[in-house]
Protein backbone atom coordinates (compact mmCIF):
# COMPACT_ATOMS: atom_id res chain seq x y z
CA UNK A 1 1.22 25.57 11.94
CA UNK A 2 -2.06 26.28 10.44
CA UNK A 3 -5.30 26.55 12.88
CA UNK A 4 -7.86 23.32 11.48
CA UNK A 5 -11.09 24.60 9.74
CA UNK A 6 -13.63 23.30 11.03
CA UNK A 7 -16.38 23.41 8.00
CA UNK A 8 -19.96 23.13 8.92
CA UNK A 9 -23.29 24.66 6.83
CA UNK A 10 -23.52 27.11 9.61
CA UNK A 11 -21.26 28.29 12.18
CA UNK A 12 -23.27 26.65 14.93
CA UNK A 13 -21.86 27.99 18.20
CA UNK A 14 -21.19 25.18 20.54
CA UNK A 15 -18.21 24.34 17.76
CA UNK A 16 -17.38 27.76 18.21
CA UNK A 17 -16.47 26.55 21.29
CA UNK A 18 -13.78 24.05 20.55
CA UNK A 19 -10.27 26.10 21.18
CA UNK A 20 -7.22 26.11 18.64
CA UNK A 21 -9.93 25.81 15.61
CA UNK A 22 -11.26 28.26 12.97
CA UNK A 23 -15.44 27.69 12.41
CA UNK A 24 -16.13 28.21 8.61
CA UNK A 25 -19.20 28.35 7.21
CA UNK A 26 -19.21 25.69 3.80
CA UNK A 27 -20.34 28.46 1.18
CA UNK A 28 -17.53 30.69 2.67
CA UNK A 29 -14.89 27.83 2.41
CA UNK A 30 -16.10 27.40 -0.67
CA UNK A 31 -16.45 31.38 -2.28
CA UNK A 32 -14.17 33.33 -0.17
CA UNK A 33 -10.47 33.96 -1.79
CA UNK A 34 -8.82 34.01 1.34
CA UNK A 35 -9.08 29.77 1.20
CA UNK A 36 -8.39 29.47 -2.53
CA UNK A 37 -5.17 30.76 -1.38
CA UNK A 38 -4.54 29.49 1.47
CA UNK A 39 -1.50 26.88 1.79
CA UNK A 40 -0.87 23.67 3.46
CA UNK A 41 -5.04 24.13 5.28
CA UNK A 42 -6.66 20.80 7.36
CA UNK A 43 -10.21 20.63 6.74
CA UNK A 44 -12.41 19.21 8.59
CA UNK A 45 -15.70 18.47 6.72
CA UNK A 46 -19.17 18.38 8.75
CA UNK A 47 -21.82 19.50 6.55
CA UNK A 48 -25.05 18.41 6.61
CA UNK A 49 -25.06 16.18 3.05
CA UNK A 50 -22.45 14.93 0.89
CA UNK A 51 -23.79 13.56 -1.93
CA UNK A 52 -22.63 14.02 -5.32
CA UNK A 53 -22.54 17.97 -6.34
CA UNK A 54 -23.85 19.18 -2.30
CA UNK A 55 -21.89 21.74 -0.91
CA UNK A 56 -20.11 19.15 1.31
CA UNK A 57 -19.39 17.21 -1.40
CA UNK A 58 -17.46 20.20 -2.77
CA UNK A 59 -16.12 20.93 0.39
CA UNK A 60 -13.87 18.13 -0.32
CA UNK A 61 -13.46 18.31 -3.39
CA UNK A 62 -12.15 22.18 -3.65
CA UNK A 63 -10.41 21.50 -0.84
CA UNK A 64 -8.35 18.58 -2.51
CA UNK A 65 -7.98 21.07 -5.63
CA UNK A 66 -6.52 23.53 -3.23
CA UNK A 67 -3.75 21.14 -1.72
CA UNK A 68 -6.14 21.54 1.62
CA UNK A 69 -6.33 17.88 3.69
CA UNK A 70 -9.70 17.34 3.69
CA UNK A 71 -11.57 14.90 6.12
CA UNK A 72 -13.53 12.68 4.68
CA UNK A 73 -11.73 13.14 1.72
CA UNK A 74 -14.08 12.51 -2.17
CA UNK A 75 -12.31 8.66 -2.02
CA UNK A 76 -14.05 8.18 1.43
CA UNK A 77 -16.80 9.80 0.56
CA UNK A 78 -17.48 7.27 -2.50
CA UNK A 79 -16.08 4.51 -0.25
CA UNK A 80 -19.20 5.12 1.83
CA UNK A 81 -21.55 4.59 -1.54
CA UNK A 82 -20.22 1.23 -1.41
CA UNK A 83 -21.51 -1.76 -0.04
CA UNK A 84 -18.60 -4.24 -1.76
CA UNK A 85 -16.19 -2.07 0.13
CA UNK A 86 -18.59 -1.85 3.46
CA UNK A 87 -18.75 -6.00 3.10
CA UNK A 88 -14.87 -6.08 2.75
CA UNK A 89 -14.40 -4.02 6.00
CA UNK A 90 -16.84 -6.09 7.37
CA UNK A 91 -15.23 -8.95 6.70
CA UNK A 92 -11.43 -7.40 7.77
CA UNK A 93 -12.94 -6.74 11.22
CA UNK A 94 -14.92 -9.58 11.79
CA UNK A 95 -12.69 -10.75 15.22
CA UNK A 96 -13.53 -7.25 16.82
CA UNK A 97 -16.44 -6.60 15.89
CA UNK A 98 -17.65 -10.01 17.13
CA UNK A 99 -15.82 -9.23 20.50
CA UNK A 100 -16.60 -5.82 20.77
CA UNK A 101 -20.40 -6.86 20.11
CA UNK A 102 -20.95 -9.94 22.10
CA UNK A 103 -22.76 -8.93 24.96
CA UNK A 104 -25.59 -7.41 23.09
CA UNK A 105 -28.75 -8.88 23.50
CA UNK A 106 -30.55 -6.63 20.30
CA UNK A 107 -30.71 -7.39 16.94
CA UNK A 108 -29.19 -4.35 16.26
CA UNK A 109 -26.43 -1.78 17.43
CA UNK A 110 -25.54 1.68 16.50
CA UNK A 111 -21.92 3.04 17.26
CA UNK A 112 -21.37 6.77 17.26
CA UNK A 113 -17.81 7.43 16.07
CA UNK A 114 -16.43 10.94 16.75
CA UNK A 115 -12.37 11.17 15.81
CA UNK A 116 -12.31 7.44 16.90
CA UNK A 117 -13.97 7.91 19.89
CA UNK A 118 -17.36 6.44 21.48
CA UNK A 119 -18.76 7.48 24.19
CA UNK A 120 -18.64 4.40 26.05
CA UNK A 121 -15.11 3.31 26.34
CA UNK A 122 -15.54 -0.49 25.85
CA UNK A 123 -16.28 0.31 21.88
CA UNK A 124 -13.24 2.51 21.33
CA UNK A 125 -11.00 0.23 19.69
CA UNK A 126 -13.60 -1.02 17.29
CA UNK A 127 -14.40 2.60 16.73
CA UNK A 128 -10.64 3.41 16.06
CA UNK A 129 -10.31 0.88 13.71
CA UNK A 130 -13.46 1.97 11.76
CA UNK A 131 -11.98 5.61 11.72
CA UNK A 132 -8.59 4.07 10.67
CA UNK A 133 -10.72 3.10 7.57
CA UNK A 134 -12.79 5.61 6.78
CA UNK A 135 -11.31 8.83 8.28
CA UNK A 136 -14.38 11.57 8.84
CA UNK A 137 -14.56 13.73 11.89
CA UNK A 138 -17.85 11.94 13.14
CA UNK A 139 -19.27 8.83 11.55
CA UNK A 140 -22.00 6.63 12.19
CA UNK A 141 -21.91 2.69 11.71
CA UNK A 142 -25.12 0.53 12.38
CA UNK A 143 -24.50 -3.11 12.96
CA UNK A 144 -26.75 -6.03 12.51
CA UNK A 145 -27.24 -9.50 13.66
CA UNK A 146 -27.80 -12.36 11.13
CA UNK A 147 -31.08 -14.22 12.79
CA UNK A 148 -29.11 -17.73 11.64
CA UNK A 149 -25.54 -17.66 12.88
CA UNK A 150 -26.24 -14.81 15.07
CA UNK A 151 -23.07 -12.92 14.20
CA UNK A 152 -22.75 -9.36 14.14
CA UNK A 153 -22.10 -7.84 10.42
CA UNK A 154 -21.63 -4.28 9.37
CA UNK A 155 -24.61 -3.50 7.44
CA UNK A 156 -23.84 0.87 7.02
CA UNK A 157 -21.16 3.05 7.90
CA UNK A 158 -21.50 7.14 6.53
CA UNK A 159 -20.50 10.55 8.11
CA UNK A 160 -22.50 12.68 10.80
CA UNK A 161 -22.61 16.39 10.20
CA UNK A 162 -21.90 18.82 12.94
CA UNK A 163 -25.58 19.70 13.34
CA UNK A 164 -26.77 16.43 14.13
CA UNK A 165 -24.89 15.60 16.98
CA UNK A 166 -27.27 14.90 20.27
CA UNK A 167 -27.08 18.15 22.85
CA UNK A 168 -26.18 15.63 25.09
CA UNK A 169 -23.05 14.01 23.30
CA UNK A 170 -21.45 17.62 22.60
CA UNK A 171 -19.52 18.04 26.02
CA UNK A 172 -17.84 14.89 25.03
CA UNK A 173 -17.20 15.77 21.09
CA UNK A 174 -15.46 18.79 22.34
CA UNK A 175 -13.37 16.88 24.29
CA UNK A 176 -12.87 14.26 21.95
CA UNK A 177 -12.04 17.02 19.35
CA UNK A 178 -9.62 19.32 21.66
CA UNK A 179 -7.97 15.60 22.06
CA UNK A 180 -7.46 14.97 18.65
CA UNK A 181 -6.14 18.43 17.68
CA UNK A 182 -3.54 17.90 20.06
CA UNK A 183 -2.35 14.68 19.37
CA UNK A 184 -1.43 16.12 16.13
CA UNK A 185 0.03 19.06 17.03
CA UNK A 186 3.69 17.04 18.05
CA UNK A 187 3.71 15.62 14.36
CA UNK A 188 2.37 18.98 12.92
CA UNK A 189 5.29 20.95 14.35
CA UNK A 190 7.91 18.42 13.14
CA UNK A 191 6.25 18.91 9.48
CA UNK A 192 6.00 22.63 9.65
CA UNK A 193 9.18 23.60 7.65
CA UNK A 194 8.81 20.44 5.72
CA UNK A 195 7.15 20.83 2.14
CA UNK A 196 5.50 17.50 1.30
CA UNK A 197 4.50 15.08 3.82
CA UNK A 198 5.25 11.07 2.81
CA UNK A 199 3.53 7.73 4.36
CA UNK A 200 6.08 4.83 4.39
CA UNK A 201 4.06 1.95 4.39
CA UNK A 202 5.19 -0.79 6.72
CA UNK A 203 4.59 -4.19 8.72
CA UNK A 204 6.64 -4.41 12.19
CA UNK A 205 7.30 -7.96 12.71
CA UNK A 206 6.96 -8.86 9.05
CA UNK A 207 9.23 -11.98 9.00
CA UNK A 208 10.86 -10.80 5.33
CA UNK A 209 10.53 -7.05 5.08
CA UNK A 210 11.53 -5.43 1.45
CA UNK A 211 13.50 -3.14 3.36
CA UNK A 212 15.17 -3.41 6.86
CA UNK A 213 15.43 -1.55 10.07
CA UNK A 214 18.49 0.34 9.02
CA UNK A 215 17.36 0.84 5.69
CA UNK A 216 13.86 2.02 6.59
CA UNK A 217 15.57 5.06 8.75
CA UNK A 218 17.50 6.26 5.89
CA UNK A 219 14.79 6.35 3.67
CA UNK A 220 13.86 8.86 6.54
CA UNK A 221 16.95 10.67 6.53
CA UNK A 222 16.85 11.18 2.96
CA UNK A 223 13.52 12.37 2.60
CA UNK A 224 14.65 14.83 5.50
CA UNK A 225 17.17 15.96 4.16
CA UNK A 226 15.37 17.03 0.80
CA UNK A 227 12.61 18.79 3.11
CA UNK A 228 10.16 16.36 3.25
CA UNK A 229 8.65 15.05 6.43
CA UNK A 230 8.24 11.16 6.21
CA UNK A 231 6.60 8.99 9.08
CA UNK A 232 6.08 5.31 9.03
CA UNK A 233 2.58 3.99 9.26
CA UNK A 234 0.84 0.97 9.37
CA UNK A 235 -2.16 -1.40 8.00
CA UNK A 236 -4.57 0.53 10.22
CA UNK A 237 -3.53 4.06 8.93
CA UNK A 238 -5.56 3.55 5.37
CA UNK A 239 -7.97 5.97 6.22
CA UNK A 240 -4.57 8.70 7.22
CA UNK A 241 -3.55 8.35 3.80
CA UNK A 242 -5.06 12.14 2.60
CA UNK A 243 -2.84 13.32 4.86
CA UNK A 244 0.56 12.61 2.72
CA UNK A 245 1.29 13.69 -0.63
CA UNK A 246 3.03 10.47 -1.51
CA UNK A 247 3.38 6.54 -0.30
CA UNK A 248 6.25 4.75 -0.51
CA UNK A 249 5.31 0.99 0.20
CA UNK A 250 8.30 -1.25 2.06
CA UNK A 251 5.70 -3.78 2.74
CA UNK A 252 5.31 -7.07 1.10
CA UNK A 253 2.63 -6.67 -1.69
CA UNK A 254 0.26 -8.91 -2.89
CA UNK A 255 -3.29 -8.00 -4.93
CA UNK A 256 -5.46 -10.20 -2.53
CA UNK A 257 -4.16 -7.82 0.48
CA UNK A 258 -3.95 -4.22 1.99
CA UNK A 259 -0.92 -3.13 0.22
CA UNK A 260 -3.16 -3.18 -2.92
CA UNK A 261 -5.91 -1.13 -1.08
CA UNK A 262 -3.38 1.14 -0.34
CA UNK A 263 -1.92 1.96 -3.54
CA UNK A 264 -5.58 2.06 -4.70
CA UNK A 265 -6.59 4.58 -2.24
CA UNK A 266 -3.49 6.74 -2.50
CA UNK A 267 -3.88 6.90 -5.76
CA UNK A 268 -7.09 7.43 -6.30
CA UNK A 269 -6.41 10.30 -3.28
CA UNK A 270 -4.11 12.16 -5.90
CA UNK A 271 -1.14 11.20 -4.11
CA UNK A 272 2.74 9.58 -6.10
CA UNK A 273 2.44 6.14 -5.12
CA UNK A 274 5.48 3.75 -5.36
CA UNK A 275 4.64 1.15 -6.41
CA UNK A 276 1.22 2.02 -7.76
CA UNK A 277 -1.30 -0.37 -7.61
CA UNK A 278 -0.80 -1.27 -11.71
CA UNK A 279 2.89 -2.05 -11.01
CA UNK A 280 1.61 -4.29 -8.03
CA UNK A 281 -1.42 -5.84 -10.21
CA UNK A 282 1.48 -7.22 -13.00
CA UNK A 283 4.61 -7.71 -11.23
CA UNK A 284 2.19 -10.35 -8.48
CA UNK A 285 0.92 -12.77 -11.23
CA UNK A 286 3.96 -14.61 -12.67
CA UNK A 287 1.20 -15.88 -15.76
CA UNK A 288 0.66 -12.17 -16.80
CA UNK A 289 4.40 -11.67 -16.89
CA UNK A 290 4.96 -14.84 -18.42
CA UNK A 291 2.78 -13.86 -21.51
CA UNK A 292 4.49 -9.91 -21.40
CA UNK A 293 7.87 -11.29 -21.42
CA UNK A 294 7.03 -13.61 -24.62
CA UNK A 295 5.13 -11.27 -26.32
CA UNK A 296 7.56 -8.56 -26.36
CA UNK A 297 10.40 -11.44 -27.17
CA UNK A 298 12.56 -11.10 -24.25
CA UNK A 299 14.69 -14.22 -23.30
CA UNK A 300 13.23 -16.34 -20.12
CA UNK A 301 13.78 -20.19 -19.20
CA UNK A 302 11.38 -22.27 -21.66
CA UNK A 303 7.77 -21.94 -20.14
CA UNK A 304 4.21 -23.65 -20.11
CA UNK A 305 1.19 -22.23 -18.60
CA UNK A 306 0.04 -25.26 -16.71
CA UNK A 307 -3.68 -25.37 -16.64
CA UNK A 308 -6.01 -29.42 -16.27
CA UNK A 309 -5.94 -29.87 -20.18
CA UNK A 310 -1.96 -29.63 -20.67
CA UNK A 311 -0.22 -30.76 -17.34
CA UNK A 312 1.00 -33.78 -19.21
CA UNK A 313 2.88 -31.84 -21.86
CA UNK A 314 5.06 -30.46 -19.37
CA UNK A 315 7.58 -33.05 -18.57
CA UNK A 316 8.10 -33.00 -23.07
CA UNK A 317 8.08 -29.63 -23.19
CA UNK A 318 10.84 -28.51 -20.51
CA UNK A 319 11.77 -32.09 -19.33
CA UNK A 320 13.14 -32.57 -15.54
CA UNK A 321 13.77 -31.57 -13.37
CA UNK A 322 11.93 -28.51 -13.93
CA UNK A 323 10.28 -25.64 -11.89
CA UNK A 324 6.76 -24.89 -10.89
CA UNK A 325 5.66 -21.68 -9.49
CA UNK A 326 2.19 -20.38 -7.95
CA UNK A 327 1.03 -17.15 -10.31
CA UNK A 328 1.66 -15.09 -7.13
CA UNK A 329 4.69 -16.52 -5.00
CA UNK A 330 6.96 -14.52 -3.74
CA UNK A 331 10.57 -14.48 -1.80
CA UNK A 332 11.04 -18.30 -2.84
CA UNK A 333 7.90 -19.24 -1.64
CA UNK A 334 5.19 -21.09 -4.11
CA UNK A 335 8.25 -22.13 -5.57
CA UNK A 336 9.39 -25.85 -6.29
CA UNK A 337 11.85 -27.96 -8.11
CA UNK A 338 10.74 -31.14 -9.09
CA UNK A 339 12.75 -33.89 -10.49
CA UNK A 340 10.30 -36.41 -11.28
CA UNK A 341 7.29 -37.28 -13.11
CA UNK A 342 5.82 -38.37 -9.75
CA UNK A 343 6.93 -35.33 -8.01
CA UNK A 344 5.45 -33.59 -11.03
CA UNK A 345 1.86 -35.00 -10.74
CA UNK A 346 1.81 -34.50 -6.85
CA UNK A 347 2.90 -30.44 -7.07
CA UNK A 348 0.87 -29.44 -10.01
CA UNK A 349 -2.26 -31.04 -8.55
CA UNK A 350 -1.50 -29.18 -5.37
CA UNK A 351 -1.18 -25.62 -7.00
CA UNK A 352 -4.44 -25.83 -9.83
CA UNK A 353 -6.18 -26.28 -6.49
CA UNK A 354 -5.07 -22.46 -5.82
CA UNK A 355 -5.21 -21.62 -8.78
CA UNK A 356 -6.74 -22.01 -12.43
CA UNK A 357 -3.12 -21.26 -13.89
CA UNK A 358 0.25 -22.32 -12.84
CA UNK A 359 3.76 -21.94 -14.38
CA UNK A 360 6.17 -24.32 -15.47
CA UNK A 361 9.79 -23.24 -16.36
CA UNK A 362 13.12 -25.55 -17.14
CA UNK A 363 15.94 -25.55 -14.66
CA UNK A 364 18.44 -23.34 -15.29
CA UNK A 365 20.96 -24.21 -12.58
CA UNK A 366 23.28 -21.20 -12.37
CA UNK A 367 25.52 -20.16 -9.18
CA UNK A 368 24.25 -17.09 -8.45
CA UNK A 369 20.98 -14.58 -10.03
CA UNK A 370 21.11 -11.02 -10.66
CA UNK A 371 19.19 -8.22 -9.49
CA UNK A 372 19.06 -4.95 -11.43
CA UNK A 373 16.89 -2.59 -8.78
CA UNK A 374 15.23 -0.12 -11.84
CA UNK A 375 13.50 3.39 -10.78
CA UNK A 376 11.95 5.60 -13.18
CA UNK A 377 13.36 3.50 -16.25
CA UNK A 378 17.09 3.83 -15.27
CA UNK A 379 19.27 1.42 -13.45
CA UNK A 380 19.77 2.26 -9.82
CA UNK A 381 21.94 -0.86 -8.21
CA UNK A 382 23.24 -4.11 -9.16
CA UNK A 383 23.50 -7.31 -6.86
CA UNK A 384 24.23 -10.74 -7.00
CA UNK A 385 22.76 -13.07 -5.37
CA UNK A 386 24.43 -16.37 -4.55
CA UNK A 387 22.55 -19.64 -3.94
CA UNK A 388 21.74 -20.86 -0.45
CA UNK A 389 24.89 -24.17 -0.11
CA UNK A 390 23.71 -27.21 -1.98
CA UNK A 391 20.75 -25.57 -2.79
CA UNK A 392 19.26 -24.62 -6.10
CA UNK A 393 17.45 -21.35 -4.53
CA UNK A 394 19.03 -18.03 -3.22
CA UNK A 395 16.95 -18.57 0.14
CA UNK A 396 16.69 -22.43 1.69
CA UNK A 397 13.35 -23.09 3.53
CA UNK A 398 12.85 -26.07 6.14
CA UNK A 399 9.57 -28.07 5.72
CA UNK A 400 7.55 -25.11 7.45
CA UNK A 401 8.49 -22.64 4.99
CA UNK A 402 10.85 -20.74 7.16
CA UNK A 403 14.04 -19.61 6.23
CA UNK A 404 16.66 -21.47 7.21
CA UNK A 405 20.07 -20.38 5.18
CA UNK A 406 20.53 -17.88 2.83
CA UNK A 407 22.67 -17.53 0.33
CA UNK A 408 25.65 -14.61 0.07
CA UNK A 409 25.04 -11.27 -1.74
CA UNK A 410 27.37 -8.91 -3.58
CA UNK A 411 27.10 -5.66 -5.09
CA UNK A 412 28.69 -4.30 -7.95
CA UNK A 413 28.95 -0.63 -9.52
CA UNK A 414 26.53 -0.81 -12.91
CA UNK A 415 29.48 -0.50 -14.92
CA UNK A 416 31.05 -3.22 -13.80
CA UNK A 417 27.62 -5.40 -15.19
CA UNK A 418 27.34 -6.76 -18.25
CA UNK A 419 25.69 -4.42 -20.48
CA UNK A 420 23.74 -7.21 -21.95
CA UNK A 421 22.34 -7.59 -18.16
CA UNK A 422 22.01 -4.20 -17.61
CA UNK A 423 19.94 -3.73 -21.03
CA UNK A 424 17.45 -6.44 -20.81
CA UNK A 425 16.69 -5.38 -17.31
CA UNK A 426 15.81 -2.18 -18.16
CA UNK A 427 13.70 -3.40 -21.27
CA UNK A 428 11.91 -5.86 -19.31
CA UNK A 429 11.26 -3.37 -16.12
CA UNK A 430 9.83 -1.02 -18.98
CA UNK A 431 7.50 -3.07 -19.61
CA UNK A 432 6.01 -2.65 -16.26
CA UNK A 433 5.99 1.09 -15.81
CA UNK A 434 7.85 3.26 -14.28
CA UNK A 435 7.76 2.57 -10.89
CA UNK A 436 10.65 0.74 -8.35
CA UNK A 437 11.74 -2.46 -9.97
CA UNK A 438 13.79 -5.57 -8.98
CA UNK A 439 14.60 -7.38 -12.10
CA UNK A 440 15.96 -11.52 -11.66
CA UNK A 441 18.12 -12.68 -14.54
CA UNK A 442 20.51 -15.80 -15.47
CA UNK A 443 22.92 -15.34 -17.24
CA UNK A 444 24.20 -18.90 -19.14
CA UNK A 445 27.73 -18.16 -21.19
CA UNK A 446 26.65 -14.98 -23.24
CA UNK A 447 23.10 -15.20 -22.77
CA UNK A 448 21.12 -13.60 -20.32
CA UNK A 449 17.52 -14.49 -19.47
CA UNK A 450 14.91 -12.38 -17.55
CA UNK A 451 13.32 -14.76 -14.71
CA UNK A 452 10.63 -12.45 -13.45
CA UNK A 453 10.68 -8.67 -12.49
CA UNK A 454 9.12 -7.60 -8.79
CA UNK A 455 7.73 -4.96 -7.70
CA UNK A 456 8.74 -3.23 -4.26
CA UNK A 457 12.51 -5.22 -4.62
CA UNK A 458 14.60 -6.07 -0.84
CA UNK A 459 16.46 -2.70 -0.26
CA UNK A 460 18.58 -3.87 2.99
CA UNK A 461 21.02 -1.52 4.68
CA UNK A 462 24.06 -3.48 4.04
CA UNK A 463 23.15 -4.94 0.95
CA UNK A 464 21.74 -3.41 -2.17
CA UNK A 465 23.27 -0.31 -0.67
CA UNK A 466 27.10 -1.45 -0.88
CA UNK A 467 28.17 0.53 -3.47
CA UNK A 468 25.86 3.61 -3.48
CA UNK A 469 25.27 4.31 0.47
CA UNK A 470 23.04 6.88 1.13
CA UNK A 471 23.31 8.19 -2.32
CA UNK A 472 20.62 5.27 -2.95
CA UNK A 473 18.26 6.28 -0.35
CA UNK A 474 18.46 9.90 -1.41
CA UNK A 475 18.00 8.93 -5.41
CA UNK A 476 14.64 7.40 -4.60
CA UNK A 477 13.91 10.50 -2.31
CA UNK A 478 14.75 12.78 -5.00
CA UNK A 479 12.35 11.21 -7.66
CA UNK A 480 9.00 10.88 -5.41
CA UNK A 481 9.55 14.24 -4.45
CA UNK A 482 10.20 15.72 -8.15
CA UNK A 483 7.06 13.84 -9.28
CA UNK A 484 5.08 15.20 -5.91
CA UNK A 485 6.26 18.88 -7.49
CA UNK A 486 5.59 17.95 -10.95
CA UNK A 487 1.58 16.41 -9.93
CA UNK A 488 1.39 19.69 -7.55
CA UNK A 489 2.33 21.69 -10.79
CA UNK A 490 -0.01 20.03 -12.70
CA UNK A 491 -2.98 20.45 -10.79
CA UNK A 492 -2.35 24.33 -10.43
CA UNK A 493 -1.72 25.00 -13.99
């Protein structure tokens, strides 16, 4: 396992200190050959500056070039610069921060953050959390109170270099540091034969995971088994994600949520991301693929874009009963039949509250839907799925909006499919990218009509994995780590 580099402007000599680390000076990180060609190296940035073009700034930046893990990485770095960003995290961590805060008296508060640590142990979760975010060896967030509601708002967070940590604070940072270095190590051994290192993004407890239990673990196995070390993380990992050379996201997406921050990050991190956040960005707003789908003339159910000037045409344009969906449902959800004009009225009122835009389709009442999972513009499984009984919906949700029955599912080999199915799947997914792909269909006598295509489709152990086993989980294993090769490949060239 590699020894951390510890990169400060000078080797000051209470880092020297620290066990288990190597103390670089930043111009010899950044001139000597023995670190151009050094493999697989954690960095650990604590110059003095990092503004744009500083020599911490290309710390991590020639670092990232090198295939080096640099903390803060450039994203953080320019995450810092950012007071949108700053307000958002704000925002995210109001509860704690609010909690953690309260018995304050001041109008203002400065936390010390060094590897998620503070001093005073009644501030370490807060300070975890902020680390979570924006990973840097030792940060420095100043809080303020607003004078009318007297709640406490994150007003700037940046890094700390090495040399200005208080005498008195070092004991503790070389603690905190020998700590940290050692919690690694178990997870650093398990990845030392591995080649690439993957983040599987997921949400214990989520009531309708993409992917389950089962599943999840041989996404694992696979990646394993192709020698790369995978390890499931979590909402609070964002700032972990420079880490990994890849994220695979089994987590419900949505634009208005972390997944999207995610694939943002890890992609602006240089990482594969599946999905990336452009995949998300279409396949979440049922309007943009509405327009797509009719642009590029690919069957769908008749459809009106609902908006305050037209709702009226919609019962002479599709007739009823008909279907109205919210531009970003999901799993059935935002997702209603009506059958009269009364009905009609009441549900589109309800969603251009939401939202400026809503979508209207004609029923199409068909005893089951297909799925055609796509990955990197080629088929990969087939399923149909059967509606919930007397129900008009694969999934049947009591008044709460939780599941209560669920129609069956089959799988079928791809050639047993319709080819017609099996081509206007991969058209439509196409025109999404090339990322993981779950494309709905009808098919009505010999027609076959595309009724939306999702991004980060279910892949349940027992279910879309019927006919391929683990030669599923491995297929999607094999193509994040041939692009992880080919982006490597790329950058050395």
């Amino acid at each position: 396992m590699p020894v951390p580099l510890l990169v400060a402007d000078a080797a000051d000599a209470w880092l020297m200190q620290i066990p288990g680390v190597e103390v670089v000076p930043a111009r010899t990180y950044l001139t000597d050959p023995r670190y151009t060609e050094m493999r697989r190296a954690r960095v650990f940035n604590l110059c003095r500056s990092y503004r744009y073009q500083s020599v911490g700034y290309y710390v991590s930046l020639l670092a990232t070039a090198r295939g080096h893990k640099p903390m803060p990485s450039v994203t953080v770095l320019q995450d810092f610069k950012s007071q949108s960003v700053i307000r958002i995290v704000s925002e995210d961590l109001d509860e704690l921060i609010q909690k953690s805060l309260a018995p304050l008296l001041s109008k203002d508060f400065v936390l010390s953050i060094y590897f998620g640590r503070n001093l005073a142990k009644r501030y370490d979760r807060l300070a975890g959390r902020l680390f979570s975010l924006f990973a840097a060896p030792f940060l420095r967030a100043q809080f303020s109170r607003n004078a009318k509601s007297g709640k406490w708002q994150l007003a700037t967070l940046g890094p700390v270099a090495a040399s200005e940590i208080p005498e008195e604070h070092r004991d503790f940072v070389s603690g905190t540091a020998q700590a940290f270095f050692a919690g690694k190590r178990g997870s650093a051994a398990r990845k030392a034969a591995a080649r690439y290192d993957l983040a599987i993004l997921v949400a214990p407890g989520e009531a309708e995971p993409p992917s389950n239990e089962k599943a999840l673990q041989r996404f694992v196995r696979a990646a394993e088994s192709l020698g790369m070390s995978s390890e499931l993380i979590e909402k609070e990992d964002i700032g972990r994600l420079a880490e990994f050379d890849a994220l695979f996201i089994r987590e419900t997406t949505n634009v208005n949520h972390h997944t999207y921050r995610f694939a943002r990050r890890a992609a602006a991190e240089g990482l594969v991301v599946v999905d990336d956040p452009e995949s998300i960005l279409r396949c979440t707003n049922k309007v943009f693929l509405a327009e797509l789908l009719e642009r590029n003339r690919l069957a769908t159910p008749r459809t009106l874009i609902v908006h305050r000037e037209n709702r009226r045409q919609v019962v002479g344009s599709l007739g009823l009963p008909c279907i109205l969906k919210q531009p970003d449902s999901s799993f059935s959800q935002g997702v209603v039949k009506v059958e009269t004009e009364a009905e009609l009225k009441e549900a589109v009122a309800r969603l251009l509250e939401k939202s400026e835009l809503v979508i209207a389709q004609e029923f199409l009442p068909t005893p089951f839907d297909w799925r055609i999972g796509v990955f990197d513009r080629m088929p990969l499984f087939a399923c149909r799925y059967h509606m919930a009984k007397k129900h008009w919906q694969i999934l049947k949700r009591d008044s709460r909006g939780v599941k209560s029955d669920e129609g069956r599912a089959d799988t079928l080999a791809l050639e047993q499919v319709p080819e017609a199915v099996l081509r206007t799947a991969l058209k439509a997914a196409n025109l999404i990218g090339d990322g993981l792909y779950g494309v709905d269909l009808k098919q009505v006598g010999d027609k076959v009509y595309v009724i939306e295509v999702n991004d980060n489709p279910n892949i349940d152990a027992g279910i879309e994995d019927q006919v391929l086993k683990e030669r599923l989980y491995l297929g999607i294993m094999e193509t994040i780590l041939r692009r992880i090769s080919e982006r490597k490949e790329r950058a050395q060239a």
